[in-house]
Protein backbone atom coordinates (compact mmCIF):
# COMPACT_ATOMS: atom_id res chain seq x y z
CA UNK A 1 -2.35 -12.70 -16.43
CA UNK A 2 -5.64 -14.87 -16.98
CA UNK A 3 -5.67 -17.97 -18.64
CA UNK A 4 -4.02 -17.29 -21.96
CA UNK A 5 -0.30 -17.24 -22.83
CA UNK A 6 -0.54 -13.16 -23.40
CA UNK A 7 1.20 -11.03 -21.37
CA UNK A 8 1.94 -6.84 -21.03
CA UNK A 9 5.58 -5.70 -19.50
CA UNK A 10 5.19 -2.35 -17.32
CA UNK A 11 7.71 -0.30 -16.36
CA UNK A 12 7.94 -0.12 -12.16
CA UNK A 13 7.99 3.75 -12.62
CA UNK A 14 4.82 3.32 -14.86
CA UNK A 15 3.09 0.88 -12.18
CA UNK A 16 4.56 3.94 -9.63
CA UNK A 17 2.44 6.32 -11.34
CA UNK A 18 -0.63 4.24 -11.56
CA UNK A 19 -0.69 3.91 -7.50
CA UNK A 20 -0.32 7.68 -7.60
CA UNK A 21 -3.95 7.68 -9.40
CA UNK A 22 -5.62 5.33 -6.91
CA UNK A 23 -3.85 6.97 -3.66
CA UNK A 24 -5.53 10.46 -4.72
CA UNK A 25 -8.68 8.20 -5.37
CA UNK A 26 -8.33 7.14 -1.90
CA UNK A 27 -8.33 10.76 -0.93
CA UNK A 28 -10.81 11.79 -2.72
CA UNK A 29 -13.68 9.48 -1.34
CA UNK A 30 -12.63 10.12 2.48
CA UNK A 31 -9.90 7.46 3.26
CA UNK A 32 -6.85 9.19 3.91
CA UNK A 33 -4.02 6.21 2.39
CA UNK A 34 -1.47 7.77 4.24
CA UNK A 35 -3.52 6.56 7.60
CA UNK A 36 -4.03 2.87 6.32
CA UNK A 37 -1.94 -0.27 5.08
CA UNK A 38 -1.74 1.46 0.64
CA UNK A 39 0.37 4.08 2.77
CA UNK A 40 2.59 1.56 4.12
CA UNK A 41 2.93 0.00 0.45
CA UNK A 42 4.01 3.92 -1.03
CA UNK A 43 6.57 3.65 1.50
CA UNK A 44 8.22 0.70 1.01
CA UNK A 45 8.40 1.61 -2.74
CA UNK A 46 9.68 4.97 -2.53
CA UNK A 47 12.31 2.76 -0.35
CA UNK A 48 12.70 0.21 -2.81
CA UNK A 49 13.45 3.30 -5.58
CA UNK A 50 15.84 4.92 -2.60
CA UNK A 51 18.06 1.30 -2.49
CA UNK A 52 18.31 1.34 -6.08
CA UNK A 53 18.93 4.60 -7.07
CA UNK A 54 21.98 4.82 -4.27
CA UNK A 55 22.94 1.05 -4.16
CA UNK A 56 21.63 1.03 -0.18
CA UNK A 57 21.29 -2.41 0.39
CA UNK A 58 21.49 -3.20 4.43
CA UNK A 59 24.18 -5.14 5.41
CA UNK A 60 22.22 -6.84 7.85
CA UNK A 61 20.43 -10.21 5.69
CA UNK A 62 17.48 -10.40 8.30
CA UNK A 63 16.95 -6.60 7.92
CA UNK A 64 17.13 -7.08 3.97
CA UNK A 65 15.05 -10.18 4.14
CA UNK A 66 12.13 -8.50 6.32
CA UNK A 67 11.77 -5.76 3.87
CA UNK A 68 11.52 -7.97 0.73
CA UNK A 69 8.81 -9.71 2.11
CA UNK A 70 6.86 -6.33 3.00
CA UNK A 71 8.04 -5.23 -0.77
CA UNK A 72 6.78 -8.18 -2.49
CA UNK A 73 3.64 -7.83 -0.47
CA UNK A 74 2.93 -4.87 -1.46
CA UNK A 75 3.78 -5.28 -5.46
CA UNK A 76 0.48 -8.03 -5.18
CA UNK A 77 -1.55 -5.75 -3.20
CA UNK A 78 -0.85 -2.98 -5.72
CA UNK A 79 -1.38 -4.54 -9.06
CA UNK A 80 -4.55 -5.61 -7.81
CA UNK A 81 -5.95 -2.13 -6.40
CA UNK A 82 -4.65 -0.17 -9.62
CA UNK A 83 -7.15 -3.01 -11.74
CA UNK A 84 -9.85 -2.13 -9.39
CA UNK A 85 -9.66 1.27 -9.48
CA UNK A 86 -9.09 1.60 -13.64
CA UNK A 87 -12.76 0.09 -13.67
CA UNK A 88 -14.90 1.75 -10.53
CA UNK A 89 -13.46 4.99 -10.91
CA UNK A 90 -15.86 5.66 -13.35
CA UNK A 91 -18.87 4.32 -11.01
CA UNK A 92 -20.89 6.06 -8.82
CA UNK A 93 -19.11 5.41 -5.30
CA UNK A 94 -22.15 4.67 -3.40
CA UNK A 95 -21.86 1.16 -5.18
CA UNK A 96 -19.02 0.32 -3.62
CA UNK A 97 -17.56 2.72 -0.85
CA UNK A 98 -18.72 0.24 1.99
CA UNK A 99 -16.47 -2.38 0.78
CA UNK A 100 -13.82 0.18 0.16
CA UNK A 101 -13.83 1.48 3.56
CA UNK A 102 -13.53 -2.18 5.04
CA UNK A 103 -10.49 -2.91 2.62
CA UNK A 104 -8.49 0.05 3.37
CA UNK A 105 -8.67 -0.58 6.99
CA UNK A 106 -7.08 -3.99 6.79
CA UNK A 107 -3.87 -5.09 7.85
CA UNK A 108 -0.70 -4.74 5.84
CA UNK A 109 -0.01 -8.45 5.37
CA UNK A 110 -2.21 -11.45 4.22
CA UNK A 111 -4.08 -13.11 7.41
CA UNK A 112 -3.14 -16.16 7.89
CA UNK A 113 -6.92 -16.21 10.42
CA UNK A 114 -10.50 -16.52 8.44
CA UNK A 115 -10.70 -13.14 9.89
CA UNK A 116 -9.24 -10.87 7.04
CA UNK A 117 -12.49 -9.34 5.52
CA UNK A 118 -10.25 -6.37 4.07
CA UNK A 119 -9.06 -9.18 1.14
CA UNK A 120 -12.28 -10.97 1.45
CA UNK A 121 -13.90 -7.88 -0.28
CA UNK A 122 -11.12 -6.76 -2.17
CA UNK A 123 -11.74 -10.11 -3.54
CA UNK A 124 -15.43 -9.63 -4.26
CA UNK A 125 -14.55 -5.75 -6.01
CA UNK A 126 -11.71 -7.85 -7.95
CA UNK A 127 -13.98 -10.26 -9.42
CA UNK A 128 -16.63 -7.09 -10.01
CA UNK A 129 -14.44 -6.14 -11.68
CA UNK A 130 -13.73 -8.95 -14.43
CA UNK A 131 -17.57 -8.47 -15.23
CA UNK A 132 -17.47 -4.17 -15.65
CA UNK A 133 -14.16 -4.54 -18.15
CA UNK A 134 -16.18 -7.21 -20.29
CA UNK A 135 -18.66 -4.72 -21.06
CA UNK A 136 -21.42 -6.04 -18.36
CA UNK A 137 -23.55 -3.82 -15.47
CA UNK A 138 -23.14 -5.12 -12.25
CA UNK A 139 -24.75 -4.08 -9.12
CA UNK A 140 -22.56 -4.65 -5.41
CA UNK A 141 -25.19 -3.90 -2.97
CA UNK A 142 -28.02 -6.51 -3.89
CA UNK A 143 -28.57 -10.46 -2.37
CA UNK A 144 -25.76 -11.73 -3.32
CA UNK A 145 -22.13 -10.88 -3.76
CA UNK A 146 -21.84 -9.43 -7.41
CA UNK A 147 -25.13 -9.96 -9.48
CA UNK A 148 -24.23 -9.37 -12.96
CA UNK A 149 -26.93 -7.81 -16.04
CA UNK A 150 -26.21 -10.38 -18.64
CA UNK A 151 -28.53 -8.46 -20.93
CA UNK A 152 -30.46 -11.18 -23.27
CA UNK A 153 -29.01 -14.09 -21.69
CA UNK A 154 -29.93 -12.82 -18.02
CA UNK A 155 -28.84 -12.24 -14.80
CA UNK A 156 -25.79 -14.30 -12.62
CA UNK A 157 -25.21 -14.30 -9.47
CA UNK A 158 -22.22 -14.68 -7.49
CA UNK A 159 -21.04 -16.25 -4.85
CA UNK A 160 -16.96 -15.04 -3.54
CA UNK A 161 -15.05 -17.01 -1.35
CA UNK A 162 -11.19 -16.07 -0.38
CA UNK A 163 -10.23 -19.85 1.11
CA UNK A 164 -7.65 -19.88 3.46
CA UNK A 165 -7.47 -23.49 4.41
CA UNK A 166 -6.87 -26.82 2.17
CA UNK A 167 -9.51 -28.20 4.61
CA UNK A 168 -12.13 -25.74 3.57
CA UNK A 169 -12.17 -25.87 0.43
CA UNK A 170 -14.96 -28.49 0.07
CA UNK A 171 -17.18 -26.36 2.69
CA UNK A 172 -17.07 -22.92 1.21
CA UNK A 173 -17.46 -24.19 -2.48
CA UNK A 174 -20.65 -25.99 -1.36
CA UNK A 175 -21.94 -23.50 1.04
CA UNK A 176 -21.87 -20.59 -2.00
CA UNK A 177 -23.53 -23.38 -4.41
CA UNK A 178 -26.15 -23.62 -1.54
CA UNK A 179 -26.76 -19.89 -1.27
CA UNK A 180 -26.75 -19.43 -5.32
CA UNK A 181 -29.35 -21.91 -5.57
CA UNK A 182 -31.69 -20.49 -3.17
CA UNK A 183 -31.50 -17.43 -4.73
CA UNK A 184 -31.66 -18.44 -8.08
CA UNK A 185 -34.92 -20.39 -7.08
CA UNK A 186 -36.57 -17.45 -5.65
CA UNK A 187 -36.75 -15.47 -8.93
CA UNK A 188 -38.39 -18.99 -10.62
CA UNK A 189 -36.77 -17.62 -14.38
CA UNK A 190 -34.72 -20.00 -16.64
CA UNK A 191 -32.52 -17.16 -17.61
CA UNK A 192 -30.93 -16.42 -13.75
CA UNK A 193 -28.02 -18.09 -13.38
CA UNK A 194 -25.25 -18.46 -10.58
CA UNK A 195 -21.62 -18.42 -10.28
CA UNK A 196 -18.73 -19.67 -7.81
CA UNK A 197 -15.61 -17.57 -7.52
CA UNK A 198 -13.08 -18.50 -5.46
CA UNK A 199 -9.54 -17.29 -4.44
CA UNK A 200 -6.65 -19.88 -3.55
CA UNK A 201 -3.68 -17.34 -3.69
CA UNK A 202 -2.76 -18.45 0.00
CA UNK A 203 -3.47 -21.75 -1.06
CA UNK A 204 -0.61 -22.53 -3.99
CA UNK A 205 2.35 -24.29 -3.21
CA UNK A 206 5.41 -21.81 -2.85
CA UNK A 207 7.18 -20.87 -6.18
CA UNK A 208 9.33 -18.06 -4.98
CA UNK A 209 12.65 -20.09 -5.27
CA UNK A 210 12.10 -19.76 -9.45
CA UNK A 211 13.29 -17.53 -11.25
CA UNK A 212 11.97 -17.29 -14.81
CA UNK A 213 13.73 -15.62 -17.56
CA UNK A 214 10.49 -14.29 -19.39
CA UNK A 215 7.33 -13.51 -18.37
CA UNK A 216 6.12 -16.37 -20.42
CA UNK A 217 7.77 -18.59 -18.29
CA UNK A 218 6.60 -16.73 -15.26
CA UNK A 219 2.94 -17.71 -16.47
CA UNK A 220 3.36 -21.28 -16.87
CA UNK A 221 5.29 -21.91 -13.35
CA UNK A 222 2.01 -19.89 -12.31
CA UNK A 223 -0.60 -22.25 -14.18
CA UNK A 224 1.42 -25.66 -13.73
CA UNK A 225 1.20 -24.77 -10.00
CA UNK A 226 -2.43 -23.61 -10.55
CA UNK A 227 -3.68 -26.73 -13.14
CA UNK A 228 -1.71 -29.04 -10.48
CA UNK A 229 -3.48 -27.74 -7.53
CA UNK A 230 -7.15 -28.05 -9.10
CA UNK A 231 -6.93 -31.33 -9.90
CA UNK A 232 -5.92 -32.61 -6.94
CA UNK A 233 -8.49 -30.15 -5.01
CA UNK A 234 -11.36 -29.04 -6.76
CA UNK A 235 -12.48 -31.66 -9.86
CA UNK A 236 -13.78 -34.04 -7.71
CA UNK A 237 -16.26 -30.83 -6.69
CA UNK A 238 -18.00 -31.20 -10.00
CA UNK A 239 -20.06 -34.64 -8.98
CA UNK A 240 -23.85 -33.97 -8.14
CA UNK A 241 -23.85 -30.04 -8.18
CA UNK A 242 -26.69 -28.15 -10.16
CA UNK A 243 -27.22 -26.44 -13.06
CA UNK A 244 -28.32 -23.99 -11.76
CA UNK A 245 -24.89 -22.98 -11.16
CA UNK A 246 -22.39 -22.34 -13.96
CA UNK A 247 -19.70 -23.60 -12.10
CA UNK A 248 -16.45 -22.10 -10.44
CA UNK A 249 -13.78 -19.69 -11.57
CA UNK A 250 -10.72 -19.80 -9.10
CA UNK A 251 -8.40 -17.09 -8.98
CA UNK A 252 -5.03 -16.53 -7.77
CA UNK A 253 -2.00 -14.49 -7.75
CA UNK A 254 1.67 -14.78 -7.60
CA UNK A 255 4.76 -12.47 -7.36
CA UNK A 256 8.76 -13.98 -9.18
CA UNK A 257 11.98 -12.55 -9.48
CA UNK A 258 13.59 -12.54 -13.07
CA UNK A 259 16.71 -14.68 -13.20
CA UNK A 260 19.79 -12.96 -13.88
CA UNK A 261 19.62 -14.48 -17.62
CA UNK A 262 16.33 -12.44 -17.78
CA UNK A 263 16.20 -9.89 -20.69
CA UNK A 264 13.44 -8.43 -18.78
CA UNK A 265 15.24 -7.13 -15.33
CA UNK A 266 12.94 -7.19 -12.34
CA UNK A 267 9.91 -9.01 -11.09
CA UNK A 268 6.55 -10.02 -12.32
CA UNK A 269 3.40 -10.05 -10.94
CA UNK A 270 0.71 -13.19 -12.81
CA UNK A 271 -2.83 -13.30 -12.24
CA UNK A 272 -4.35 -16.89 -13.29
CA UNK A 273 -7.87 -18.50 -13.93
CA UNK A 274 -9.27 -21.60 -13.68
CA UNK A 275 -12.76 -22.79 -14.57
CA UNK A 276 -14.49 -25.65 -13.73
CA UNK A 277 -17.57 -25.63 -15.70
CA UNK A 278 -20.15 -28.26 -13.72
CA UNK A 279 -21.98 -29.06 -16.83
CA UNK A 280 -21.89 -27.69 -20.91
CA UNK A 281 -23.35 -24.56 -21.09
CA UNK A 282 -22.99 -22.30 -24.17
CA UNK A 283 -23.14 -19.16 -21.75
CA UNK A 284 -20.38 -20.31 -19.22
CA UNK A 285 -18.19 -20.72 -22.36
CA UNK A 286 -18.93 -17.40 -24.08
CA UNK A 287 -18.43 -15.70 -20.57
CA UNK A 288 -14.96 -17.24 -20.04
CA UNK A 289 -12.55 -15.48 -22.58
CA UNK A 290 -14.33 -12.07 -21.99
CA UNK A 291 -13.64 -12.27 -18.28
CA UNK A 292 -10.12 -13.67 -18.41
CA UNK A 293 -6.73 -11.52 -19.81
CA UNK A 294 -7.24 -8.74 -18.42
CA UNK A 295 -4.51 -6.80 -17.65
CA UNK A 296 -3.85 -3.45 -14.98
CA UNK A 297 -3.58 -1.24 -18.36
């Protein structure tokens, strides 16, 4: 969930159902998900649904342990290519079927290399994707990552980086300031605008030893590990950048286990945003709520 204390409960058979809808999707614009890594993730549900429906737990812990890391894997992966699909699907597919055919073809888990382009554009679609729900057209095959039709107030561009490495941080959020302001000086018009968006999901100090009994308390282990990991990373980013650029919007996600107090059996999956805003601009805080909350309904 982004930003705000709100928060949706889906059933797993519901969430289930949804992958069904972006697996045919798959099929239907040439990318067989049986042959790639969302095939893999089917199967470890359908064997996650097999071990509860007949109690099948393996006796072996390092056998039960591998799979529960391939499971929670793939609950991420899955929440986050059912939102992506709820808002192309309706898009004309030559917009976005050269990323799709790079993200499909990536490898089941999260790279721990700088060579994962599958999530690097899944990341890019993702944050797309924030833009299309809020009502805005965006185009994914111009100069710059996502470029955004503000309507009266413009056009933004947008800069994604996925940062896999504490010791990059300071690189790749200057580097996409660098590139929005080159472009942004090219079209010489007060109303173009630029935006960093970065993801730190591989980034966020492990919570998976919590277990919250609400999602409410899912969200804030989420942002107090979030809030906790800007400060001490990103604020000091703010010093001496332009405004040109809005500033940065830094994503991540995260995957808990209900405790066994939980009225709510099961596991949640929490989506959070940060902003850093590099100066006050009216537009960066209008754009804010209508890009944040939004959940895979």
């Amino acid at each position: 969930m982004d930003n705000r204390p709100d928060n949706f409960v889906h059933q797993f058979e519901d969430v289930i159902d949804m992958y069904g809808e972006v697996c045919d999707w798959f099929n239907e614009l040439g990318f067989s998900y049986s042959k790639n890594r969302y095939g893999l993730y089917k199967r470890h549900f359908d064997k996650f649904i097999e071990m509860a429906k007949t109690s099948s737990v393996p006796d072996d812990k390092d056998e039960l342990i591998k799979f529960k890391r391939k499971f929670d894997n793939a609950y991420i992966e899955v929440n986050e290519i059912i939102r992506i699909y709820n808002n192309l699907k309706s898009i004309n597919s030559s917009e976005f079927i050269e990323q799709i055919k790079i993200i499909v073809s990536g490898q089941e888990f999260r790279a721990n290399s700088d060579n994962d382009q599958a999530r690097d554009f899944l990341f890019e679609l993702s944050v797309a994707c924030r833009f299309i729900k809020a009502g805005f057209p965006v185009s994914l095959t111009g100069v710059c990552d996502v470029v955004v039709d503000l309507g009266i107030d413009g056009t933004l561009f947008v800069e994604c980086k996925r940062i896999k490495s504490e010791n990059r941080i300071d690189k790749n959020v200057k580097k996409a300031n660098k590139q929005i302001i080159k472009r942004v000086q090219l079209h010489k018009s007060s109303k173009v605008k630029g935006l960093v968006a970065i993801n730190v999901t591989d980034l966020l100090p492990k919570t998976n030893m919590l277990f919250p009994d609400s999602m409410s308390a899912t969200i804030a282990i989420h942002r107090g590990a979030s809030n906790n990991f800007i400060r001490q990373k990103l604020e000091k980013l703010k010093a001496g950048m332009s405004n040109k650029c809005l500033g940065v919007l830094c994503e991540s996600a995260m995957m808990h286990y209900f405790s066994r107090e939980s009225n709510i059996p099961g596991f949640s999956y929490s989506r959070h945003t940060e902003y850093i805003a590099y100066s006050d601009s009216v537009l960066f805080e209008s754009l804010v709520p209508k890009i944040s909350r939004q959940d895979i309904k």
